[in-house]
C-alpha atoms as a PDB file:
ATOM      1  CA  UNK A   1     133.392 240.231 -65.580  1.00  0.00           C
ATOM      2  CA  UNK A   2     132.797 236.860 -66.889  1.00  0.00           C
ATOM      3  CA  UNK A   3     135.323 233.701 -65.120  1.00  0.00           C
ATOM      4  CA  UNK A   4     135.008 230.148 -65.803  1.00  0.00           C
ATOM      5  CA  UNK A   5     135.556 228.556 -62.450  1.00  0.00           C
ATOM      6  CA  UNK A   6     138.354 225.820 -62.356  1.00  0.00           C
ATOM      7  CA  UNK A   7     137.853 222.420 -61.027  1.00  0.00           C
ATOM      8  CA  UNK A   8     139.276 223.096 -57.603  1.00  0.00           C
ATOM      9  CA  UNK A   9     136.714 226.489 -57.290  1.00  0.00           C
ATOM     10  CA  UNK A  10     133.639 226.287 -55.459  1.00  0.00           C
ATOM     11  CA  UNK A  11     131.209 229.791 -55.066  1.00  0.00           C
ATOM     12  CA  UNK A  12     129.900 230.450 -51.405  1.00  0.00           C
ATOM     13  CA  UNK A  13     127.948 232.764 -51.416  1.00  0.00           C
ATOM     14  CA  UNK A  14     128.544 235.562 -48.361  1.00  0.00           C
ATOM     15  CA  UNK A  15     125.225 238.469 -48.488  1.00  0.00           C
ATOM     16  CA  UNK A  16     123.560 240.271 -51.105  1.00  0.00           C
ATOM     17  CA  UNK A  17     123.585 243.847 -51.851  1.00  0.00           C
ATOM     18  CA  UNK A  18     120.957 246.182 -53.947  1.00  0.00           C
ATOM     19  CA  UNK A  19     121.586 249.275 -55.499  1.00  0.00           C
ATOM     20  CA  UNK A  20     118.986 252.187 -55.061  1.00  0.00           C
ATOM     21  CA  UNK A  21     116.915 253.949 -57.863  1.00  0.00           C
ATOM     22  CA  UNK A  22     117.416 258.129 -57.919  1.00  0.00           C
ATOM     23  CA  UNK A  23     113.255 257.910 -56.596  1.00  0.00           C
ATOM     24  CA  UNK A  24     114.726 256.097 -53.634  1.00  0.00           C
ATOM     25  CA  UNK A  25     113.526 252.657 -54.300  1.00  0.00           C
ATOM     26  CA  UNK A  26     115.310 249.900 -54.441  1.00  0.00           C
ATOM     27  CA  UNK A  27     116.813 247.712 -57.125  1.00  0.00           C
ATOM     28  CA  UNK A  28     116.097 243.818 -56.909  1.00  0.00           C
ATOM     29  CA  UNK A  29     118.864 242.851 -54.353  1.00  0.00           C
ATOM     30  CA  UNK A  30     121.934 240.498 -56.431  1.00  0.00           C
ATOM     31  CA  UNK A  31     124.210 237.870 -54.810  1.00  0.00           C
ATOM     32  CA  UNK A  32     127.390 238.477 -54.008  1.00  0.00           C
ATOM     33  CA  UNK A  33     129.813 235.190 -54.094  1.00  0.00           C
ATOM     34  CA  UNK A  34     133.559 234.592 -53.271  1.00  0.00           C
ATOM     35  CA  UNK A  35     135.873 232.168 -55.060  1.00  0.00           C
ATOM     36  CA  UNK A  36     136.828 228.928 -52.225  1.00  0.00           C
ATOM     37  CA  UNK A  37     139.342 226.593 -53.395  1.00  0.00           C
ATOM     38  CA  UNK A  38     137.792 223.215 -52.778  1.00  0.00           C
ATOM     39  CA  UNK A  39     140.452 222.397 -50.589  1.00  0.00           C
ATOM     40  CA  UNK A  40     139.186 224.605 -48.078  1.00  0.00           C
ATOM     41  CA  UNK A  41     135.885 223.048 -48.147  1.00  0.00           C
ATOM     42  CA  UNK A  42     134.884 219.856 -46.029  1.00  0.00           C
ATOM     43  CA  UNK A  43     134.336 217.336 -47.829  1.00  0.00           C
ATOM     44  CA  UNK A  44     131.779 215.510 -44.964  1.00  0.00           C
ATOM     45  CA  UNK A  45     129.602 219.188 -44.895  1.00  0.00           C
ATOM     46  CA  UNK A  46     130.144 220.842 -48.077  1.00  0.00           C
ATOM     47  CA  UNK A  47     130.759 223.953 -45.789  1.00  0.00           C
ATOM     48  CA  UNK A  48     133.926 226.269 -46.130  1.00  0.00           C
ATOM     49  CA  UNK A  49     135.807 226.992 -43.103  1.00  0.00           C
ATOM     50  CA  UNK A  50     134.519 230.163 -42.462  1.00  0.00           C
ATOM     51  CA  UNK A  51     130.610 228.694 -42.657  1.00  0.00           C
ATOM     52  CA  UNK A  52     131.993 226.166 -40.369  1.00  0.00           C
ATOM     53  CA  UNK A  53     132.925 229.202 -38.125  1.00  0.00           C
ATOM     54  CA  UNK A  54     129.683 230.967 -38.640  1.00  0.00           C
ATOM     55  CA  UNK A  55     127.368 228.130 -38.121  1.00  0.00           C
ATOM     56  CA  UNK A  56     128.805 227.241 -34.519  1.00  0.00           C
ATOM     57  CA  UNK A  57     128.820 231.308 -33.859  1.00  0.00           C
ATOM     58  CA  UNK A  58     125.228 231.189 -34.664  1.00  0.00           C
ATOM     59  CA  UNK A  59     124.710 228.293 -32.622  1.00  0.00           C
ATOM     60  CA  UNK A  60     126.419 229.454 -29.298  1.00  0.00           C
ATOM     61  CA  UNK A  61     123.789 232.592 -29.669  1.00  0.00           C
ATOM     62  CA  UNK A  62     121.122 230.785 -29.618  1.00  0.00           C
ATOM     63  CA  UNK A  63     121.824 228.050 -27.087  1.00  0.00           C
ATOM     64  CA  UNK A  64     122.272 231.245 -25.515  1.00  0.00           C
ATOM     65  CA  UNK A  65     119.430 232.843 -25.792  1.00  0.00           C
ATOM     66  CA  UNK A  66     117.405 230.104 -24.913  1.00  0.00           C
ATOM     67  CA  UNK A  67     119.158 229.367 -22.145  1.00  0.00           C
ATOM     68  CA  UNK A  68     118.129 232.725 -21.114  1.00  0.00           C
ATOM     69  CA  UNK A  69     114.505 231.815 -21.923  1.00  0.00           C
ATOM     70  CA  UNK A  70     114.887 228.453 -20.301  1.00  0.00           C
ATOM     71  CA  UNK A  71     115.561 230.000 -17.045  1.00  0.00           C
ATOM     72  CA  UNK A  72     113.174 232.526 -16.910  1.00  0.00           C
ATOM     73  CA  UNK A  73     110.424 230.192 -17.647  1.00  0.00           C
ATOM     74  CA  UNK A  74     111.629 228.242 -14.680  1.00  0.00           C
ATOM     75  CA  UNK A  75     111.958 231.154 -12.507  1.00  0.00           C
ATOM     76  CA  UNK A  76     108.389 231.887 -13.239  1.00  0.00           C
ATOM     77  CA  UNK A  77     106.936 228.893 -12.082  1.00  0.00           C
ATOM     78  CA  UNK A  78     107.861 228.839  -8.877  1.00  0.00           C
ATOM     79  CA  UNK A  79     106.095 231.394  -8.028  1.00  0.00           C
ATOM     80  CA  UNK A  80     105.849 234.455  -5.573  1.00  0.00           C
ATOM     81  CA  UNK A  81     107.623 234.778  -2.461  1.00  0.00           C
ATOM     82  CA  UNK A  82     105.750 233.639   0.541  1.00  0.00           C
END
């Protein structure tokens, strides 16, 4: 299906997929995009709401995670118990 995208239409794209061959192997993977009106887009990112969302979901797992790190690395430094 071919669609001319109006003014207000931005693409974001959310994964790829890729079909398989009947041997097993796969396809080249292909894009998969939604249609965002530009009004939910911010205009100071450029990110959808949802990427927004993502982005800060990402985030708090990694602060996370090194926090995690952080803390061991500290732990380890202090050494044995005397």
């Amino acid at each position: 299906m071919t669609r001319t995208l109006q003014p207000n239409e931005r693409l974001v794209l959310i994964g790829s997929t890729a079909m398989r061959k009947p041997d097993g192997t796969p396809y080249p993977s292909v894009p998969m995009y939604i249609i965002v009106d530009k009004s939910q887009i911010n205009e100071r990112t450029g990110l959808s709401h949802g990427e927004e969302e993502m982005i800060e979901d990402a985030a708090g797992l990694f602060a996370e995670k090194f926090k995690e790190y952080h803390d061991g690395i500290r732990g380890e430094k202090k050494g044995p118990p005397s």
